[in-house]
C-alpha atoms as a PDB file:
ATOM      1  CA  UNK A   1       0.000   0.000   0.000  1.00  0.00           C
ATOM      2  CA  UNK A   2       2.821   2.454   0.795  1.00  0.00           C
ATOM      3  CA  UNK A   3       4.721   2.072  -2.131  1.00  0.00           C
ATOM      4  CA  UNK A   4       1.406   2.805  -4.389  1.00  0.00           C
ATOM      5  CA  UNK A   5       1.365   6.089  -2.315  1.00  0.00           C
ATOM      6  CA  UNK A   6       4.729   6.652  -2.531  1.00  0.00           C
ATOM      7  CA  UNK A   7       4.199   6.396  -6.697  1.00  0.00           C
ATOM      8  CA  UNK A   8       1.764   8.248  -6.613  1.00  0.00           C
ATOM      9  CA  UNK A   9       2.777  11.475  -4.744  1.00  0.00           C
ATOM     10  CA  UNK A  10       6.299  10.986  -7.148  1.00  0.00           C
ATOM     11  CA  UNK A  11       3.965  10.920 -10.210  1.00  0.00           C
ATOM     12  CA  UNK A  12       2.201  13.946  -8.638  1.00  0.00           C
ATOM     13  CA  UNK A  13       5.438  15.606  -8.307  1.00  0.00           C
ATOM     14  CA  UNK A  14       6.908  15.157 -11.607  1.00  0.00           C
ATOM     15  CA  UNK A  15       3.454  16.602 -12.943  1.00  0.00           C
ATOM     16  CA  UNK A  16       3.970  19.792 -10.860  1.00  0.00           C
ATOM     17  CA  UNK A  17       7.334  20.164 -12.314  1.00  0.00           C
ATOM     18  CA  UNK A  18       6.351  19.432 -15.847  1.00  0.00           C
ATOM     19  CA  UNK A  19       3.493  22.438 -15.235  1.00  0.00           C
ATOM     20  CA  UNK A  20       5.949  24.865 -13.577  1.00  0.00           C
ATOM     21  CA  UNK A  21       8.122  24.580 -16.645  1.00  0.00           C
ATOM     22  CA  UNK A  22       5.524  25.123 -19.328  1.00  0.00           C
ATOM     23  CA  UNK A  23       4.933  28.450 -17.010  1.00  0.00           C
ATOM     24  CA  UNK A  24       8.141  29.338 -16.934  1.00  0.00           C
ATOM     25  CA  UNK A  25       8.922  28.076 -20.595  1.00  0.00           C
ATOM     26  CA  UNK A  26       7.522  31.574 -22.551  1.00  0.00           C
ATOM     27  CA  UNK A  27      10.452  33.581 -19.843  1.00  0.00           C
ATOM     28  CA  UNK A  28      13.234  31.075 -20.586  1.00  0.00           C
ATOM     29  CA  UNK A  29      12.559  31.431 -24.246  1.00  0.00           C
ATOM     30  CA  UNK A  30      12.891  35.215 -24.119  1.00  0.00           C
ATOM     31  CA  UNK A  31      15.800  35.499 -22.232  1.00  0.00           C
ATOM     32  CA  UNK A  32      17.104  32.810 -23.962  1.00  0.00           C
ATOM     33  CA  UNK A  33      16.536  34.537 -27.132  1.00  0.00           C
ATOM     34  CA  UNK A  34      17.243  37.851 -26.108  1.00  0.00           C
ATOM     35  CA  UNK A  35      19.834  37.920 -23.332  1.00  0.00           C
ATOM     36  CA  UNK A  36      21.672  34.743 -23.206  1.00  0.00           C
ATOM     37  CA  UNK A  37      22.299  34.306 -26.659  1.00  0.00           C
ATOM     38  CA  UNK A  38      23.668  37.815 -27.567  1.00  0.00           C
ATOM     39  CA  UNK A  39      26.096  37.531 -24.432  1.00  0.00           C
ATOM     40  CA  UNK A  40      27.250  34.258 -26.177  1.00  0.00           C
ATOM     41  CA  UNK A  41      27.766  35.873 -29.438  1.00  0.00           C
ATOM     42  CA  UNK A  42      28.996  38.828 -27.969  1.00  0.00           C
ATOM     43  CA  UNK A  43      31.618  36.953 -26.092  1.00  0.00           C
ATOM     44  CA  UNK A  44      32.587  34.926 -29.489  1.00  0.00           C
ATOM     45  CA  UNK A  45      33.156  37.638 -31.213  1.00  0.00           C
ATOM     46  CA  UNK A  46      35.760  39.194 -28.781  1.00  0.00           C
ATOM     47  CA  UNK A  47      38.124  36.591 -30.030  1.00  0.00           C
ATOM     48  CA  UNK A  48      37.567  37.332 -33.550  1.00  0.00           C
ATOM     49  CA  UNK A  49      38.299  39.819 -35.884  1.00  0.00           C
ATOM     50  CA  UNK A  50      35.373  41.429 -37.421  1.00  0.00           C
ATOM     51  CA  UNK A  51      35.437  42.624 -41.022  1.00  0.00           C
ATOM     52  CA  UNK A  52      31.961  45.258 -41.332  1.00  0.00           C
ATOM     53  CA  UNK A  53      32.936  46.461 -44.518  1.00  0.00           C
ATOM     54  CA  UNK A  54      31.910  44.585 -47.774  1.00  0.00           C
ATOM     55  CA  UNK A  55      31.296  41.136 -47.401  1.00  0.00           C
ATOM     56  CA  UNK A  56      30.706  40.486 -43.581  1.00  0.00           C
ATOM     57  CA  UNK A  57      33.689  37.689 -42.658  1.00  0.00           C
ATOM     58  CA  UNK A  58      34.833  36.867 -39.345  1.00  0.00           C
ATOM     59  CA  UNK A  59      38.796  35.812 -38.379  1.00  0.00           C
ATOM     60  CA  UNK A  60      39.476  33.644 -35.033  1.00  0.00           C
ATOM     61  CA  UNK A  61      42.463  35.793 -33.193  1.00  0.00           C
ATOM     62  CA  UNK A  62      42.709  34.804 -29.877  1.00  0.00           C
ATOM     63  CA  UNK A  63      43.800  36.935 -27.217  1.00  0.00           C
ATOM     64  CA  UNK A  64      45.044  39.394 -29.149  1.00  0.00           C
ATOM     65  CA  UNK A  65      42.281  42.099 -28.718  1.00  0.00           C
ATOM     66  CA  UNK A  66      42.811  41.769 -24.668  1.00  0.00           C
ATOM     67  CA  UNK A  67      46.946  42.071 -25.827  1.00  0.00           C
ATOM     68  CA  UNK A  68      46.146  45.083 -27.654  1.00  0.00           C
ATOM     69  CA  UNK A  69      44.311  46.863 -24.533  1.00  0.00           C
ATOM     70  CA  UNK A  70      47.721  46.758 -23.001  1.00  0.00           C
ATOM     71  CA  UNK A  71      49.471  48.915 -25.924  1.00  0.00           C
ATOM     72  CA  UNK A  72      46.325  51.262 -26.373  1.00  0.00           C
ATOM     73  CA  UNK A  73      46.503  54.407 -24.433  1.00  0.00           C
ATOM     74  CA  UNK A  74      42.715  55.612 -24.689  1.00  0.00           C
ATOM     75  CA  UNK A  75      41.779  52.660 -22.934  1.00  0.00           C
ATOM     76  CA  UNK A  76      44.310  53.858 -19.857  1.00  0.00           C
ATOM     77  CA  UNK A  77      42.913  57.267 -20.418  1.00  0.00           C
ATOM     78  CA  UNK A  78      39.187  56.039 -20.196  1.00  0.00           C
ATOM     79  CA  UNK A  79      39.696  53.494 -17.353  1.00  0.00           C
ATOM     80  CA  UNK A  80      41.353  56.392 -15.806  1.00  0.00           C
ATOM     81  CA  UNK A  81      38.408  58.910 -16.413  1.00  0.00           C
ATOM     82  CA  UNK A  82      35.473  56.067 -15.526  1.00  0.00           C
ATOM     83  CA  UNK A  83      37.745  55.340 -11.787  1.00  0.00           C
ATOM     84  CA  UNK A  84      37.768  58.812 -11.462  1.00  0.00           C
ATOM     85  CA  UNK A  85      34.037  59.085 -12.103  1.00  0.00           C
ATOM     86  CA  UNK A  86      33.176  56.511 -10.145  1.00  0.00           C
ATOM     87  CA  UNK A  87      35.599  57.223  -7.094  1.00  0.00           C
ATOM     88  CA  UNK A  88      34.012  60.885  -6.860  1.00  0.00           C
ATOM     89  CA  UNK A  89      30.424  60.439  -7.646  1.00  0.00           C
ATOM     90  CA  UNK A  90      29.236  57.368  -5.898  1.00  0.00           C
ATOM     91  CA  UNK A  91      30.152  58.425  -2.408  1.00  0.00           C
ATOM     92  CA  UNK A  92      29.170  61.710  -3.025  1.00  0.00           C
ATOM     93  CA  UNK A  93      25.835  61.350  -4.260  1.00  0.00           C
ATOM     94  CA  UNK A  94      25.462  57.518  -1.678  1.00  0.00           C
ATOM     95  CA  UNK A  95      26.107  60.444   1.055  1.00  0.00           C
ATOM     96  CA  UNK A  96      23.880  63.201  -0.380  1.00  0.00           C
ATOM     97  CA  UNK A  97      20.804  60.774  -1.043  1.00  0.00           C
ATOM     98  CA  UNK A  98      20.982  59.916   2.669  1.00  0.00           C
ATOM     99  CA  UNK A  99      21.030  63.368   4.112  1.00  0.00           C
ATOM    100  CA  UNK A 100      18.317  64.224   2.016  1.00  0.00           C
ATOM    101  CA  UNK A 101      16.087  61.123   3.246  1.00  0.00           C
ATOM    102  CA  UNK A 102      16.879  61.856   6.772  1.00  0.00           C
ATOM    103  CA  UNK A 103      15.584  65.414   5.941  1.00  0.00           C
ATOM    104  CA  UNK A 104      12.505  64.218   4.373  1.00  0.00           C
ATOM    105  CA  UNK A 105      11.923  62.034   6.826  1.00  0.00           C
ATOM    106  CA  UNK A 106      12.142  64.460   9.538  1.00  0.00           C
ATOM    107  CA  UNK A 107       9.003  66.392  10.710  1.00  0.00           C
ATOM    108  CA  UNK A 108       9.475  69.585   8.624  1.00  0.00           C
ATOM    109  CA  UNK A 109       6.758  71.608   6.957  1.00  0.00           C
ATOM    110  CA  UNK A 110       6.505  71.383   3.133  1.00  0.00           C
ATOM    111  CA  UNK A 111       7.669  67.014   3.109  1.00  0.00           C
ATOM    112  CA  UNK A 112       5.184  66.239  -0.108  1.00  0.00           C
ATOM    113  CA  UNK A 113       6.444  69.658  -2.200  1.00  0.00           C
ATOM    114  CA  UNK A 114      10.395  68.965  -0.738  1.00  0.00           C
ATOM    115  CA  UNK A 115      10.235  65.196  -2.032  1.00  0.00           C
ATOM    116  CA  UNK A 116       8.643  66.368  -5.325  1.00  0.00           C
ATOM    117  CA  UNK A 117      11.228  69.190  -6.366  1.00  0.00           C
ATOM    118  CA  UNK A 118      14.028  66.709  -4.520  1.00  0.00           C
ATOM    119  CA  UNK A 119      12.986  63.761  -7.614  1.00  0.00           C
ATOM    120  CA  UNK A 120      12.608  66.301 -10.383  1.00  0.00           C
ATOM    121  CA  UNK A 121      16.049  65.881 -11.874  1.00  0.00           C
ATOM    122  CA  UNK A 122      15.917  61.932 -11.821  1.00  0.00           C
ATOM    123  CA  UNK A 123      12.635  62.489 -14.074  1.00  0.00           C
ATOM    124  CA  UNK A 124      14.183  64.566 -16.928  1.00  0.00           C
ATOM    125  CA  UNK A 125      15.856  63.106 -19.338  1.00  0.00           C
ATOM    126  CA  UNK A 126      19.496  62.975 -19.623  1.00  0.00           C
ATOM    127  CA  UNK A 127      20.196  64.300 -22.709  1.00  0.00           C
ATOM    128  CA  UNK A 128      17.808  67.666 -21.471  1.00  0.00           C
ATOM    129  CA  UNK A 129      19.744  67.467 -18.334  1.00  0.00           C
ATOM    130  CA  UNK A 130      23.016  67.708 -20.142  1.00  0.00           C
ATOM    131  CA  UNK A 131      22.273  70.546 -22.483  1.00  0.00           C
ATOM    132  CA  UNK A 132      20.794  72.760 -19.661  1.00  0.00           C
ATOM    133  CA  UNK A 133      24.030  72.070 -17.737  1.00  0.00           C
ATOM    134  CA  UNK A 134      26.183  72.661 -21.371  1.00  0.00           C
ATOM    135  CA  UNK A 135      24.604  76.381 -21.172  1.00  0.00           C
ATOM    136  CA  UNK A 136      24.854  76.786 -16.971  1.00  0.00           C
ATOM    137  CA  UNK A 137      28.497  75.942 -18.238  1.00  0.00           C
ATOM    138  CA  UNK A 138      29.135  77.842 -21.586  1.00  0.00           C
ATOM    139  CA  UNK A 139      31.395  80.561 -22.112  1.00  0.00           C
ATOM    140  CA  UNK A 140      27.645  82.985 -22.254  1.00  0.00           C
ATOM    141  CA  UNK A 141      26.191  80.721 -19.605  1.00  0.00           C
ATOM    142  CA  UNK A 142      24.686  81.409 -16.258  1.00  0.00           C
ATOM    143  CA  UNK A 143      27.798  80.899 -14.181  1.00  0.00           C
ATOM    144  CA  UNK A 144      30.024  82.896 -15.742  1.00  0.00           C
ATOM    145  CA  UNK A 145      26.522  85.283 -16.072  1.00  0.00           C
ATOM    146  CA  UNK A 146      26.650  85.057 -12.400  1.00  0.00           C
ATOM    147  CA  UNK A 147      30.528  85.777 -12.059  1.00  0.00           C
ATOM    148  CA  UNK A 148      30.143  88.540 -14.442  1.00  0.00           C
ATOM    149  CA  UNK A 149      27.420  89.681 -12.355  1.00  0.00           C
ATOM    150  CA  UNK A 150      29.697  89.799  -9.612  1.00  0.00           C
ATOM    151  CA  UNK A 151      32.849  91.704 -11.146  1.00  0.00           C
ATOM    152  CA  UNK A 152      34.509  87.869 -10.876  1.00  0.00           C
ATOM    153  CA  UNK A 153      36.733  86.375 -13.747  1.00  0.00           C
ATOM    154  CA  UNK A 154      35.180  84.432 -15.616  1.00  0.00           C
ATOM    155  CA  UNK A 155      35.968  80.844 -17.094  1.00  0.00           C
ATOM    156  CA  UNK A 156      36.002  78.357 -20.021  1.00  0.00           C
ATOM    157  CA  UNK A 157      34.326  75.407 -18.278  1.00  0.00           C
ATOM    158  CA  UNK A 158      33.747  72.836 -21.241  1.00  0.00           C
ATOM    159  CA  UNK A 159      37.210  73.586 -22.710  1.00  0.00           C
ATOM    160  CA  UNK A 160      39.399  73.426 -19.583  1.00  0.00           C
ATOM    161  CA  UNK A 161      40.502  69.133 -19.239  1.00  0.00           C
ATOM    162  CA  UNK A 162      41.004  70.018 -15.416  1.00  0.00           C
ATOM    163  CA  UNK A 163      37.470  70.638 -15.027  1.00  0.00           C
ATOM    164  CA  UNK A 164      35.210  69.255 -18.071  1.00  0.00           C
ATOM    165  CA  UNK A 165      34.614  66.081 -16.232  1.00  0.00           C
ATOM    166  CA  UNK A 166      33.967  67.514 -12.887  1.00  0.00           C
ATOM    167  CA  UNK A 167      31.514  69.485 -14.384  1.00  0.00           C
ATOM    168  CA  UNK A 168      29.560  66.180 -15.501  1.00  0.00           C
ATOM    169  CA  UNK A 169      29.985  64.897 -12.188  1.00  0.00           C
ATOM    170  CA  UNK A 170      28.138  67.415 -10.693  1.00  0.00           C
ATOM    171  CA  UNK A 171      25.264  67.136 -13.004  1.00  0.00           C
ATOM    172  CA  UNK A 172      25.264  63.707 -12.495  1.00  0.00           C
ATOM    173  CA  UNK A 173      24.921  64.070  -8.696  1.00  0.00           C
ATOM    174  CA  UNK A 174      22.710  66.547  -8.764  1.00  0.00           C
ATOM    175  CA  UNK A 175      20.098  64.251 -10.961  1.00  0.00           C
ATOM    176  CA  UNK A 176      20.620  60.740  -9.723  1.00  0.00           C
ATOM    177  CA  UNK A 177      21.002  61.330  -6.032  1.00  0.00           C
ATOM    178  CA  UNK A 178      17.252  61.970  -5.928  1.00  0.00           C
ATOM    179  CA  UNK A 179      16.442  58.904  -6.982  1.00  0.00           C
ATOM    180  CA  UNK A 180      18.479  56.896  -3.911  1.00  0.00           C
ATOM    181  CA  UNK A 181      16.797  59.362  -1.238  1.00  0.00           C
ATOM    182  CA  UNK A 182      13.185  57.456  -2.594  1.00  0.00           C
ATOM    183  CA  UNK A 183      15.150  54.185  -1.841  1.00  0.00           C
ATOM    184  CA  UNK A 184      16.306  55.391   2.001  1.00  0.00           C
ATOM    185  CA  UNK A 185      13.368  56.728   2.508  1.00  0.00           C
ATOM    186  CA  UNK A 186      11.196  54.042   2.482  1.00  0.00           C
ATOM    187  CA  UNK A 187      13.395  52.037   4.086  1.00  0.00           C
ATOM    188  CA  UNK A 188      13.488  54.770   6.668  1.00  0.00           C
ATOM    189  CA  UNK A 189       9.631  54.147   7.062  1.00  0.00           C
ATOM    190  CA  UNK A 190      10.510  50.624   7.716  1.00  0.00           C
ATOM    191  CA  UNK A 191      12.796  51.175  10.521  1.00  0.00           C
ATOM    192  CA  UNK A 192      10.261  50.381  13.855  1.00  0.00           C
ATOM    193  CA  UNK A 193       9.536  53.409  16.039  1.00  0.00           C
ATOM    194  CA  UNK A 194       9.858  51.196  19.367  1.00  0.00           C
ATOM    195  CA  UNK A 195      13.345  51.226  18.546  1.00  0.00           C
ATOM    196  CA  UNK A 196      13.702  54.994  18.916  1.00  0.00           C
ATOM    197  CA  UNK A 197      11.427  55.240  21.601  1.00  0.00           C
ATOM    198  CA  UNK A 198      13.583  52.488  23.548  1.00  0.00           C
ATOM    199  CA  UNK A 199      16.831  54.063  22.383  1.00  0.00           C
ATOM    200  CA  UNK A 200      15.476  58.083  23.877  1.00  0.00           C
ATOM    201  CA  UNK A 201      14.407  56.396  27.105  1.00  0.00           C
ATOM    202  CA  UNK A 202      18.172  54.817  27.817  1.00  0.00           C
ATOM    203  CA  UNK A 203      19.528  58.361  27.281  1.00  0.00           C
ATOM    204  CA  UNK A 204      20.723  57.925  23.393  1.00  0.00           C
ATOM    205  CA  UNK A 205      20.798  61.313  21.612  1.00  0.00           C
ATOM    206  CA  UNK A 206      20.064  61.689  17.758  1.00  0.00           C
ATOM    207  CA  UNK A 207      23.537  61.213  16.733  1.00  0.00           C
ATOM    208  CA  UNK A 208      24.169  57.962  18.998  1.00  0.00           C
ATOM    209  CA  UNK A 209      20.206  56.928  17.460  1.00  0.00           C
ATOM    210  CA  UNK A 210      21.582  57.843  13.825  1.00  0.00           C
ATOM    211  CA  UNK A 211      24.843  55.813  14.270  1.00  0.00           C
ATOM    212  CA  UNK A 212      23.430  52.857  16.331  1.00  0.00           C
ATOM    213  CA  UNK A 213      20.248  52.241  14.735  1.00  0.00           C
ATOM    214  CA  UNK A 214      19.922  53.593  11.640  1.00  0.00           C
ATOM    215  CA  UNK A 215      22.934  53.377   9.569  1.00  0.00           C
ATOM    216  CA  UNK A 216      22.496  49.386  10.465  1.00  0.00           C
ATOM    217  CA  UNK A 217      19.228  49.253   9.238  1.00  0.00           C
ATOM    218  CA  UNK A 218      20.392  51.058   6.217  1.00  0.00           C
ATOM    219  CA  UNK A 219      23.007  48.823   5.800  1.00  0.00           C
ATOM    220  CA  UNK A 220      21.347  46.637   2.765  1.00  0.00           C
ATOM    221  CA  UNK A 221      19.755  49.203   1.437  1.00  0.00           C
ATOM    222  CA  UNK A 222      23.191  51.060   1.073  1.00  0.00           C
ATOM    223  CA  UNK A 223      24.805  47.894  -0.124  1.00  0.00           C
ATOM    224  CA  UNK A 224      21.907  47.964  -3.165  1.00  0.00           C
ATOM    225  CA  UNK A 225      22.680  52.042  -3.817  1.00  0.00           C
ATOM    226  CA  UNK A 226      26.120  51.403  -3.747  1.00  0.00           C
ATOM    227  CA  UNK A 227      26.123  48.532  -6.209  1.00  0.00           C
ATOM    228  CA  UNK A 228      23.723  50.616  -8.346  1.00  0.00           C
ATOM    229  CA  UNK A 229      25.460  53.772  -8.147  1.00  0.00           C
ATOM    230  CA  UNK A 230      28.816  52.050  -9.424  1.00  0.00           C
ATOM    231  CA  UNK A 231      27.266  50.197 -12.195  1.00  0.00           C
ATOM    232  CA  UNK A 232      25.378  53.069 -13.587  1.00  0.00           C
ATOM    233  CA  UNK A 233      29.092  55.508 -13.254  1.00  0.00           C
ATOM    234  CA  UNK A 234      30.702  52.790 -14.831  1.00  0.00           C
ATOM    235  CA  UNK A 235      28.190  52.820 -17.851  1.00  0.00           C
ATOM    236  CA  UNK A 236      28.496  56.541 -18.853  1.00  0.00           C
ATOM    237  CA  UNK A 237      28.198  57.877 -21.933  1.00  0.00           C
ATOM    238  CA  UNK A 238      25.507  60.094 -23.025  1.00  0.00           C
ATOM    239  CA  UNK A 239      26.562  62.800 -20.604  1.00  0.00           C
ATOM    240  CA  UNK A 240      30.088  62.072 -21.732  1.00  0.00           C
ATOM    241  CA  UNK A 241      29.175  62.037 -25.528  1.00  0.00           C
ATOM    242  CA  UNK A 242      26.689  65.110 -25.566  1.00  0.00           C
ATOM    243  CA  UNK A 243      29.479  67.552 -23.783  1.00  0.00           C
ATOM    244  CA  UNK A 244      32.095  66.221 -26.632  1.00  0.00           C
ATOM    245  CA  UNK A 245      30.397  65.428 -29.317  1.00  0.00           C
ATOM    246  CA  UNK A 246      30.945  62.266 -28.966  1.00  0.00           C
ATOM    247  CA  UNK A 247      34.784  62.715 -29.203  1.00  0.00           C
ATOM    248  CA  UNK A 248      35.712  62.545 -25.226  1.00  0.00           C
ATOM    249  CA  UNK A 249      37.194  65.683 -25.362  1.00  0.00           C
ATOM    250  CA  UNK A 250      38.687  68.248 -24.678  1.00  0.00           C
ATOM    251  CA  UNK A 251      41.811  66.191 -24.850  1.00  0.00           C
ATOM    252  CA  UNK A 252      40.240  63.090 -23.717  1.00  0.00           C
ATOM    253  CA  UNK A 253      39.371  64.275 -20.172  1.00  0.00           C
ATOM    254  CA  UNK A 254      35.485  62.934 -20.494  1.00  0.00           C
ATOM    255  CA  UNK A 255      36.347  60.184 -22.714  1.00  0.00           C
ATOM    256  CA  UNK A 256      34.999  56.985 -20.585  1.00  0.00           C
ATOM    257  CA  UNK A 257      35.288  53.466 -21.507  1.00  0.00           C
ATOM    258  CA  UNK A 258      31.575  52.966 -23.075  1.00  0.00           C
ATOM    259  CA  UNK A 259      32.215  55.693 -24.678  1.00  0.00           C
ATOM    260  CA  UNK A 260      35.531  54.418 -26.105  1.00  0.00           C
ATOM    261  CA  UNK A 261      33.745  51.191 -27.185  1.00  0.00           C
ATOM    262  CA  UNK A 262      31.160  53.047 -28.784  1.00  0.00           C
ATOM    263  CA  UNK A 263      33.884  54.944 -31.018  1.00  0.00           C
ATOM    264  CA  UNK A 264      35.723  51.446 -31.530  1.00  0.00           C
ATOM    265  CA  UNK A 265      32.435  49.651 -32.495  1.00  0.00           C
ATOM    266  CA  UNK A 266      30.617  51.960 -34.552  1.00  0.00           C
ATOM    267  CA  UNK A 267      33.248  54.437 -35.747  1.00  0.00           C
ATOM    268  CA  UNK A 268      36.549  52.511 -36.203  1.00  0.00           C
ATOM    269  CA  UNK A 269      34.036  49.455 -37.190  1.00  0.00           C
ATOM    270  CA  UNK A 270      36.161  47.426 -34.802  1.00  0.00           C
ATOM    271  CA  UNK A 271      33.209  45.205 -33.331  1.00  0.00           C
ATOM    272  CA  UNK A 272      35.646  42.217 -32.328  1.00  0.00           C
ATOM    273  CA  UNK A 273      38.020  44.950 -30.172  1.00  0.00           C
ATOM    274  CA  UNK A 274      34.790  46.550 -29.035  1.00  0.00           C
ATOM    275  CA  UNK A 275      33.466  43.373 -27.643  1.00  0.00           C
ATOM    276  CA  UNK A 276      36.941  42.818 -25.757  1.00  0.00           C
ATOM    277  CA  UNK A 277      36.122  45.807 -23.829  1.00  0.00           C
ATOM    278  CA  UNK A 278      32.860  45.025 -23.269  1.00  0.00           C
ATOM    279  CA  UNK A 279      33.897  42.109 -21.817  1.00  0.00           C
ATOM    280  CA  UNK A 280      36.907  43.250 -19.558  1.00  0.00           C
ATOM    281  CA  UNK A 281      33.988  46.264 -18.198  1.00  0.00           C
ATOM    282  CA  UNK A 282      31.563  43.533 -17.108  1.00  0.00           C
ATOM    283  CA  UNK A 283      34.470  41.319 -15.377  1.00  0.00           C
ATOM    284  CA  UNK A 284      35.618  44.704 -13.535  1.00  0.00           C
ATOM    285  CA  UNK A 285      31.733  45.489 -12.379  1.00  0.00           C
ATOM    286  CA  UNK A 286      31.658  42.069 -11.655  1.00  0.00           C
ATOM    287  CA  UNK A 287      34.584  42.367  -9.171  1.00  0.00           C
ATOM    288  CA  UNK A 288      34.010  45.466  -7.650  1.00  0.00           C
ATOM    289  CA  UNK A 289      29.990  43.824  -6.429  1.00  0.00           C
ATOM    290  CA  UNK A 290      32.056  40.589  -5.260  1.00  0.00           C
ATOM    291  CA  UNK A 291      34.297  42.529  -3.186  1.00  0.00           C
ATOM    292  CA  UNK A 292      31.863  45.045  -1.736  1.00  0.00           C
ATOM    293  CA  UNK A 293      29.273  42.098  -0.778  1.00  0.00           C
ATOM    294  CA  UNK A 294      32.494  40.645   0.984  1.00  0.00           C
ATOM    295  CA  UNK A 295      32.935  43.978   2.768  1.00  0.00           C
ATOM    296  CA  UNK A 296      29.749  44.147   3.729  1.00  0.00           C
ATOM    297  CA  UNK A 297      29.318  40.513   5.012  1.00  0.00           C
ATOM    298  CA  UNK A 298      32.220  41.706   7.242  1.00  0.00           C
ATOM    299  CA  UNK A 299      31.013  44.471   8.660  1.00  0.00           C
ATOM    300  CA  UNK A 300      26.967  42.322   9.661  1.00  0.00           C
ATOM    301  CA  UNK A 301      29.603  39.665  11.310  1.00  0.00           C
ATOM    302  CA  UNK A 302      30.954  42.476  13.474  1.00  0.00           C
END
């Protein structure tokens, strides 16, 4: 009698597998179709050498497009650039999203209108973004308007290579910070008010409640903004290519790498050395998640 059951709840089993697969089977084809199989290709074709011109033909290569990285000095200049980007920005605007949450989340007058100007910039679209920024910084712009204004030299802010990226920077703080506060701040709302009402009855000030309480509850949600913030510096390049015309200039100083693989992919019409950096920037973002979800495993064990 048992083993009748026991066939029967296997056959029962199987069927319930069979069915979750046919549900699933429409997804899997998709990404199949559309993800998995172009990162295959795509991955292919960094060891080959691509011939666009004419009669398509392809030519196996090896390792020599990762060789050639070595030798090329725009991809030093652009890996340079993106570090820089991403060393400068994602702190900066990690650090400004959480001030601003811990405003809004405060008991001031105004919350509803603050959070809607606050998310504004994250709204707009980039490439508007970056032109109103390309006249706040033009020679006839409103900062040197403003430094006119008051009897200040003025400045050539796009042309300068000391300051053309920083000026993207700050644009690109200034719009995607916004969008990080909405993350804190509902986990914020999360955080239970017993805990603060505990932590003001022992004694505990707002800075000992702030550093005790909620910067550890924050602590996955930071994690996420973190990894976020340096996948999304790592992948500019409309900011980059709008303020140079899609030349990285002046002198290279906001050339980045997607930008770099755009020129090598769809100007030079080198897909194969294209892909080779495509490859080496998901490896690097790769890396750079692995060893921050190490850090912060260390930091929950302490």
């Amino acid at each position: 009698m048992s083993t009748v059951v026991n066939d029967r709840w296997k056959k029962q089993k199987v069927s319930e597998h069979i069915a979750g697969y046919l549900f699933m089977a429409p997804t899997i084809l998709i990404a199949s179709v559309f993800l998995l199989l172009p990162i295959g290709y795509a991955i292919a074709l960094a060891f080959q050498k691509v011939q666009l011109l004419g009669e398509v033909s392809y030519r196996f290569i090896g390792l020599k497009n990762f060789a050639r990285m070595a030798q090329d000095e725009r991809v030093w200049i652009a890996l340079k650039n993106t570090a820089e980007y991403v060393v400068i920005v994602v702190p900066l605007q990690t650090v400004l999203a959480l001030v601003l949450a811990l405003i809004l989340n405060s008991q001031i007058k105004g919350r509803s209108w603050f959070r809607v100007a606050f998310f504004l910039p994250t709204v707009t679209s980039s490439a508007v973004l970056t032109l109103i920024f390309m006249w706040i910084y033009n020679r006839n712009g409103l900062l040197n308007g403003i430094l006119s204004f008051l009897q200040l030299p003025t400045y050539n802010w796009l042309g300068d290579p000391a300051v053309a990226l920083k000026g993207i920077m700050i644009m690109n703080i200034w719009s995607t910070a916004p969008l990080f506060m909405v993350i804190y701040l509902a986990a914020l709302q999360d955080i239970p008010e017993t805990l603060y009402e505990a932590a003001m009855l022992d004694g505990a000030n707002r800075w000992e409640k702030l550093l005790h309480i909620t910067l550890p509850f924050l602590q996955p949600v930071t994690f996420f903004v973190i990894v976020m913030g340096i996948i999304g510096t790592f992948q500019l390049f409309d900011q980059s290519y709008i303020f140079s015309a899609g030349s990285g200039g002046p002198n290279n100083s906001t050339l980045t790498i997607v930008l770099l693989m755009y020129q090598y992919a769809f100007k030079n019409l080198e897909m194969g050395y294209a892909l080779a950096l495509t490859l080496v920037l998901a490896v690097i973002l790769m890396l750079s998640t692995i060893i921050q979800q190490a850090l912060f495993k260390e930091e929950r064990l302490d």
